[in-house]
Each structure stands twice: as structure tokens, then as C-alpha cells.
Protein backbone atom coordinates (compact mmCIF):
# COMPACT_ATOMS: atom_id res chain seq x y z
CA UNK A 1 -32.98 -8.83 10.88
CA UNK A 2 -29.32 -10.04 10.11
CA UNK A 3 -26.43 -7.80 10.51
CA UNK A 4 -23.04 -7.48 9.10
CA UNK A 5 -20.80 -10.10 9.97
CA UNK A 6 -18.67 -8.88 13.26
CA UNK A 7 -15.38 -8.58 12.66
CA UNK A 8 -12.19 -8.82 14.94
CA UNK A 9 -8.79 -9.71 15.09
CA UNK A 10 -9.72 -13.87 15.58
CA UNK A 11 -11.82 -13.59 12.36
CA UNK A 12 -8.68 -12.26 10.34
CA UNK A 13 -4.78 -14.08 9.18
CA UNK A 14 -1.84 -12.15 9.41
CA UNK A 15 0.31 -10.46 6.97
CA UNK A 16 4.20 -11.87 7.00
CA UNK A 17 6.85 -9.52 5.01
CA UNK A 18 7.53 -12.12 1.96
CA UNK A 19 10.86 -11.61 2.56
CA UNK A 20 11.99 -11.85 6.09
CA UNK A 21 8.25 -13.07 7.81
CA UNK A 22 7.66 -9.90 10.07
CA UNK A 23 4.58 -9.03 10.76
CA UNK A 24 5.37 -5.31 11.24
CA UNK A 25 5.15 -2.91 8.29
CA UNK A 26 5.32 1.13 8.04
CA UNK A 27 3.58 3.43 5.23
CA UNK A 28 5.95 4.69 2.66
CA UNK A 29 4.82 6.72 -0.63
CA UNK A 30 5.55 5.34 -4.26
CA UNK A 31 5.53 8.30 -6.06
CA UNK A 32 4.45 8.89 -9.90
CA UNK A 33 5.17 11.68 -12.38
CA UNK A 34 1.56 12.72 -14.14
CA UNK A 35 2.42 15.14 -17.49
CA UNK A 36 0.84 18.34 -17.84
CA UNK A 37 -0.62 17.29 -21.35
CA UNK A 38 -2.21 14.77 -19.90
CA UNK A 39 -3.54 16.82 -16.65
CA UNK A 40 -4.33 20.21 -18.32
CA UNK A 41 -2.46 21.64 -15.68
CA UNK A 42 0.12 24.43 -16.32
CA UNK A 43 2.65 22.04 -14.25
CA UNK A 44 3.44 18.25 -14.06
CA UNK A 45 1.73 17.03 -11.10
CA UNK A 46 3.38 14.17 -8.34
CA UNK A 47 0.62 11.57 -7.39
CA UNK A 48 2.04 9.88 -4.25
CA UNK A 49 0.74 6.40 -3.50
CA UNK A 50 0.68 4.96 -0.29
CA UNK A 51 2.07 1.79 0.24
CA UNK A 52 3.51 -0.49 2.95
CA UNK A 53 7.30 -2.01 3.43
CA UNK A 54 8.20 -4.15 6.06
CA UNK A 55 9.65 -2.41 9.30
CA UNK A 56 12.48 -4.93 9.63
CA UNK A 57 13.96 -5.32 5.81
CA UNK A 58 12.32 -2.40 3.92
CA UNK A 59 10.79 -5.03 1.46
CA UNK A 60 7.54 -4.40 -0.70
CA UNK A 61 5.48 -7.40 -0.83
CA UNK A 62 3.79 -8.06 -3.92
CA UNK A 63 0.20 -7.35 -2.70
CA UNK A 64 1.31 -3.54 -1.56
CA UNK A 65 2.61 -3.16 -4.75
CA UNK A 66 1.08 -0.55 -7.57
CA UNK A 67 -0.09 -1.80 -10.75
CA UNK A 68 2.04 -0.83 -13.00
């Protein structure tokens, strides 16, 4: 019976900050504004989204980005 392919770190390729090539990144939130109209809630609600910036320059790469 096969398994699921083992994964570890030698199977896998880095992510580099698109701006500055660090490898390093930290969680941040992008936050978004959701009506009450379109909620039903008595209140408009804050959906935060977590995304990841690079810990050296702050930049967003594309791929961490929300669709918009």
C-alpha cells in the first residue's frame, strides 16, 4: 500500500521577499470593511486577512497578496 509522499524541508524551494530577497517574513492582517446590508448584521463587520510581509523591508509579495 503506497503512502503520501514524505515531505521535508529538501523536498521544498524557498520563498525570497520580491523586493529585497530575504527569506524571513512575519504575519500581518489586511483588513476589509464587510456592510451590514450585505451581512444582515445590525453592524459593519471587519474581516481581517492574514497575510505575510517580509521581516527586512515590510514588502507584500504578490503571491501573499488578497484577490482583490
Amino acid at each position: 500500500m503506497q503512502g503520501a509522499p514524505q515531505l521535508g524541508l529538501k523536498n521544498t524551494t524557498p520563498i525570497k521577499c520580491e523586493e529585497c530577497e530575504s527569506e524571513f517574513f512575519v504575519e500581518a492582517y489586511n483588513l476589509r470593511k464587510a456592510s451590514k446590508l450585505l451581512t444582515g448584521s445590525t453592524k459593519d463587520m471587519i474581516v481581517p486577512i492574514p497575510i505575510f510581509r517580509c521581516a527586512e523591508c515590510g514588502n507584500v509579495n504578490e503571491e501573499f497578496k488578497p484577490v482583490k
